[in-house]
N, C-alpha and C. Protein backbone atom coordinates (compact mmCIF):
# COMPACT_ATOMS: atom_id res chain seq x y z
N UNK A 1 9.05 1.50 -6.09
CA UNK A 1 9.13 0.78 -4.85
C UNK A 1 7.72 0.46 -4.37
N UNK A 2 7.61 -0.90 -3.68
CA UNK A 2 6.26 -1.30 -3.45
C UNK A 2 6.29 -1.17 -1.69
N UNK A 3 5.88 -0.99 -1.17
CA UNK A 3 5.34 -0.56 0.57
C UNK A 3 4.28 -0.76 0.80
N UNK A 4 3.68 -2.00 1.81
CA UNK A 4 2.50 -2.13 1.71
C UNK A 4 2.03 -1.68 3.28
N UNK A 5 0.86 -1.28 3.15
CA UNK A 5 0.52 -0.59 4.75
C UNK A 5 -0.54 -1.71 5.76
N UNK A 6 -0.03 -1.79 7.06
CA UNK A 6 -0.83 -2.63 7.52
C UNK A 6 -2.43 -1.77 8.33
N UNK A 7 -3.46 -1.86 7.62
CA UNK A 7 -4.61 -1.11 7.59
C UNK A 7 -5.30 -1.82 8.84
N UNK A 8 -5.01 -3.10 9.13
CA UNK A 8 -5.30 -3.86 10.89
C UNK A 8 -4.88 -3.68 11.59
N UNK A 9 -3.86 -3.01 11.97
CA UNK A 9 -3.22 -2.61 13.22
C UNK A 9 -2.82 -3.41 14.26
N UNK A 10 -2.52 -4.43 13.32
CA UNK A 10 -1.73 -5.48 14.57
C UNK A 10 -0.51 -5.12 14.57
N UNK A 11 -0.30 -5.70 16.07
CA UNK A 11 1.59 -5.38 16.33
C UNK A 11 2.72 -5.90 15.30
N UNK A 12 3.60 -4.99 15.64
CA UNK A 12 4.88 -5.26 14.51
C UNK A 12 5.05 -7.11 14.13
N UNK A 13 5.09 -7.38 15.68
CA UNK A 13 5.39 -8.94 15.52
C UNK A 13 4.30 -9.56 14.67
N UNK A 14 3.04 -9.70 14.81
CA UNK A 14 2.43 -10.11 14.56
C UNK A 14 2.48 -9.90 12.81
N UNK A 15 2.11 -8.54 12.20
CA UNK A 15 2.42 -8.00 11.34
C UNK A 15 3.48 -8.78 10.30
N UNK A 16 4.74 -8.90 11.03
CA UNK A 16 5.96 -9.63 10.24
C UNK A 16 5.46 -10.89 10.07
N UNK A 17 5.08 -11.72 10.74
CA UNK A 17 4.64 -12.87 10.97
C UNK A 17 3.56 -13.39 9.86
N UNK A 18 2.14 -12.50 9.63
CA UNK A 18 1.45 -12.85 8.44
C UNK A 18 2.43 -12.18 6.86
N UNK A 19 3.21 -11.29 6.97
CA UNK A 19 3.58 -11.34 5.77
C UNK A 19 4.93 -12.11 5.26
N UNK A 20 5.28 -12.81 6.38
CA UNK A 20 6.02 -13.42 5.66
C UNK A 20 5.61 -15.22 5.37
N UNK A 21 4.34 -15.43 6.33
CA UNK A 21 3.36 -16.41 6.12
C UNK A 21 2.91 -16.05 4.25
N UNK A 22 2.49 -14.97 4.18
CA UNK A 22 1.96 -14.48 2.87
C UNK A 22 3.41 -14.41 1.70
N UNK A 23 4.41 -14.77 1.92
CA UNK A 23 5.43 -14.11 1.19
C UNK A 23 5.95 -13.24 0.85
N UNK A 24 4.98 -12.05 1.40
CA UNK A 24 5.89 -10.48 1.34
C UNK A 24 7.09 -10.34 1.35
N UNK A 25 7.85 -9.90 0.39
CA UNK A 25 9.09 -9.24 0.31
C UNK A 25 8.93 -7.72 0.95
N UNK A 26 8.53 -7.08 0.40
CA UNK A 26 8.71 -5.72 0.32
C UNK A 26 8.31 -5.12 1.68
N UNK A 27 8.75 -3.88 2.01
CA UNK A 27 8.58 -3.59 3.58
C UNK A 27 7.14 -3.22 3.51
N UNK A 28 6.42 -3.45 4.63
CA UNK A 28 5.17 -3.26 5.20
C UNK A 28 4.95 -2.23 6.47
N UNK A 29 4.29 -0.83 6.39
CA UNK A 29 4.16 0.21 7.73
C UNK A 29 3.66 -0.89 8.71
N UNK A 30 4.12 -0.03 9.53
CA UNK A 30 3.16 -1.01 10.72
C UNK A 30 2.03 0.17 10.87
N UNK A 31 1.82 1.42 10.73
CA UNK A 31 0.77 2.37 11.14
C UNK A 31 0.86 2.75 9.86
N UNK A 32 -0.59 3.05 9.17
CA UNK A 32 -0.95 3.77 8.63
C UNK A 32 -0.47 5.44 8.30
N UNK A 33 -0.13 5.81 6.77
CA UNK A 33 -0.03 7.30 7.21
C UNK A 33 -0.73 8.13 6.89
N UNK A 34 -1.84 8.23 7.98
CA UNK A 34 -2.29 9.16 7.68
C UNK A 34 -2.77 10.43 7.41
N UNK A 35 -3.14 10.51 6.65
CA UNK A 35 -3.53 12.02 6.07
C UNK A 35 -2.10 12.15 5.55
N UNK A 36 -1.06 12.05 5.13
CA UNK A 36 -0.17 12.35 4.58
C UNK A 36 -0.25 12.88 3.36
N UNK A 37 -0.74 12.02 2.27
CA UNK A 37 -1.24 12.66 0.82
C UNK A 37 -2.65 13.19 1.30
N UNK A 38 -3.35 13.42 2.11
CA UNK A 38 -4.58 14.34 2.29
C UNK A 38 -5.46 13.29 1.24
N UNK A 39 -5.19 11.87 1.68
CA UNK A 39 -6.28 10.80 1.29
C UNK A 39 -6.82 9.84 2.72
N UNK A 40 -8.43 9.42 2.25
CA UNK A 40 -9.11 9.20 3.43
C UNK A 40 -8.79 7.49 3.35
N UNK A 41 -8.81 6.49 4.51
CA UNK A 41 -8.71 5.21 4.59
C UNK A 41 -9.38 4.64 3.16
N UNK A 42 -8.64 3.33 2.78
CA UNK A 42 -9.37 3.16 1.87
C UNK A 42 -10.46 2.64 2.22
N UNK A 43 -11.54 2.39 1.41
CA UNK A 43 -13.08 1.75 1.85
C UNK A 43 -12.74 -0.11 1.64
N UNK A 44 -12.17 -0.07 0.46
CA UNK A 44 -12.44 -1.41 0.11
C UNK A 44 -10.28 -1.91 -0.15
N UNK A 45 -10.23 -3.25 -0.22
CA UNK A 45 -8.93 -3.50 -0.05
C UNK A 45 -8.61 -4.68 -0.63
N UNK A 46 -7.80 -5.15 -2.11
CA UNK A 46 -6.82 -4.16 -1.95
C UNK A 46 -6.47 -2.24 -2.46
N UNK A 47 -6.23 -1.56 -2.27
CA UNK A 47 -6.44 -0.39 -2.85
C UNK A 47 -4.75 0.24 -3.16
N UNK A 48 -4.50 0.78 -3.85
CA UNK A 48 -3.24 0.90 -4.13
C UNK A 48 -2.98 2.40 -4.64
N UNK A 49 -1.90 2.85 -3.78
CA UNK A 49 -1.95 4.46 -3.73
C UNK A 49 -0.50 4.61 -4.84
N UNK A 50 -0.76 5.86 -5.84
CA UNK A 50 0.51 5.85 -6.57
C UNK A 50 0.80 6.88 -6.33
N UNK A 51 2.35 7.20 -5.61
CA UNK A 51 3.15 8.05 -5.38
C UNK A 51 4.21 8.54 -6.31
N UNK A 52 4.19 9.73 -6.45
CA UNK A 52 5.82 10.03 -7.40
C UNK A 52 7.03 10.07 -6.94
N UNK A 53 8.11 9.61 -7.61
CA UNK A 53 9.44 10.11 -6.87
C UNK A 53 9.71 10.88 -5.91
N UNK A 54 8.71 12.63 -6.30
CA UNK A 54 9.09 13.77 -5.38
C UNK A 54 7.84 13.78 -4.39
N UNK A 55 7.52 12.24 -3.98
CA UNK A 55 6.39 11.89 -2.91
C UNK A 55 5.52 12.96 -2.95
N UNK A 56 4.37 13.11 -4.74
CA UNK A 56 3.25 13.71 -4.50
C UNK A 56 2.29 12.68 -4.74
N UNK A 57 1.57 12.79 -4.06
CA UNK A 57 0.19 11.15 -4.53
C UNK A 57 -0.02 11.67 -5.76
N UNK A 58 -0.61 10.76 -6.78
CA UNK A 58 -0.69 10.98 -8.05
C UNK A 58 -2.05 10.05 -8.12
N UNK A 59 -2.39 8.77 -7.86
CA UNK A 59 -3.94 8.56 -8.09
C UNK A 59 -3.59 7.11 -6.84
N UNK A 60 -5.31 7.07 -7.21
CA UNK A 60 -5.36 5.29 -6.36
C UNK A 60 -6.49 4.47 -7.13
N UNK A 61 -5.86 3.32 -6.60
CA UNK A 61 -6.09 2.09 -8.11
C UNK A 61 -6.94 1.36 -6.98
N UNK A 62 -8.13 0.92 -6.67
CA UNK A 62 -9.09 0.35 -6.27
C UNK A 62 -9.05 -1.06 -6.92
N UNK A 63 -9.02 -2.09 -5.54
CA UNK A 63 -9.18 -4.09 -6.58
C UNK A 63 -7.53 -4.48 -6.61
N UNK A 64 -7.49 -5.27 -6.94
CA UNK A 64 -6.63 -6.16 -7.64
C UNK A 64 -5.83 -5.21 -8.67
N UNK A 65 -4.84 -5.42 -8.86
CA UNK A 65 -3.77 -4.98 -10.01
C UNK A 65 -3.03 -6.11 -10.51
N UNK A 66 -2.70 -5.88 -11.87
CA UNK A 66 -1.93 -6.33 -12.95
C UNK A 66 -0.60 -5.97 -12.92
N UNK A 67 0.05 -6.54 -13.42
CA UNK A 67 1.34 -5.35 -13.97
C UNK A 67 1.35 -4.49 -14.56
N UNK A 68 0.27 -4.88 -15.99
CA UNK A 68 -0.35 -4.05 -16.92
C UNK A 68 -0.97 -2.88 -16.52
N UNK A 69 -1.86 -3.17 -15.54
CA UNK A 69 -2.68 -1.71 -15.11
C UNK A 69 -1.86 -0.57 -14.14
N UNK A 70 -0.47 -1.58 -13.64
CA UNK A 70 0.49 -0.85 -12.76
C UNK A 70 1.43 0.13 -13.74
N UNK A 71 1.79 -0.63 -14.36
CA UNK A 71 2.16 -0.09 -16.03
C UNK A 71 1.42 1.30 -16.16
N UNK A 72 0.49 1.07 -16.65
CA UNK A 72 -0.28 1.95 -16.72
C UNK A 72 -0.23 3.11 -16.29
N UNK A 73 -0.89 2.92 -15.07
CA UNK A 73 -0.94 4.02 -14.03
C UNK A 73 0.20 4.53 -13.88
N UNK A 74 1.81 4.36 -13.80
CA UNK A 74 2.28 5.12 -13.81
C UNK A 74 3.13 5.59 -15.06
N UNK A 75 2.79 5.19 -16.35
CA UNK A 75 3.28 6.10 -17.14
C UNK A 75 2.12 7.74 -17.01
């Protein structure tokens, strides 16, 4: 499952509004969660956090992603 987090903190409305300007499907936080996996904001964006089934963070993918490198990362 893909969940993307809104790291600007604009309001919900607003929020819905650029991603579906952007074509987002997939649901988007409106707040950040943080400290949840006991990881710090990312620095640079896009950054992409990989979670397991039994929601333990498992790594984060810094840049742009592939399918291939998504692939990847979670075998």
């Amino acid at each position: 499952m893909v969940v993307g987090i809104n790291y600007d903190q604009l309001p919900a409305e607003r929020t819905a509004e650029q991603a579906k300007k952007m074509g987002i499907e997939f649901p988007v936080l409106i707040a950040e969660p943080a400290g949840r996996w006991g990881q710090e904001k990312p620095e640079v964006l896009p950054t992409t956090f990989i979670v397991g089934a039994d929601g333990r963070w498992l790594r984060t993918l810094v840049g742009p992603q592939t399918v291939e490198s998504l692939e990847a990362a979670v075998k």
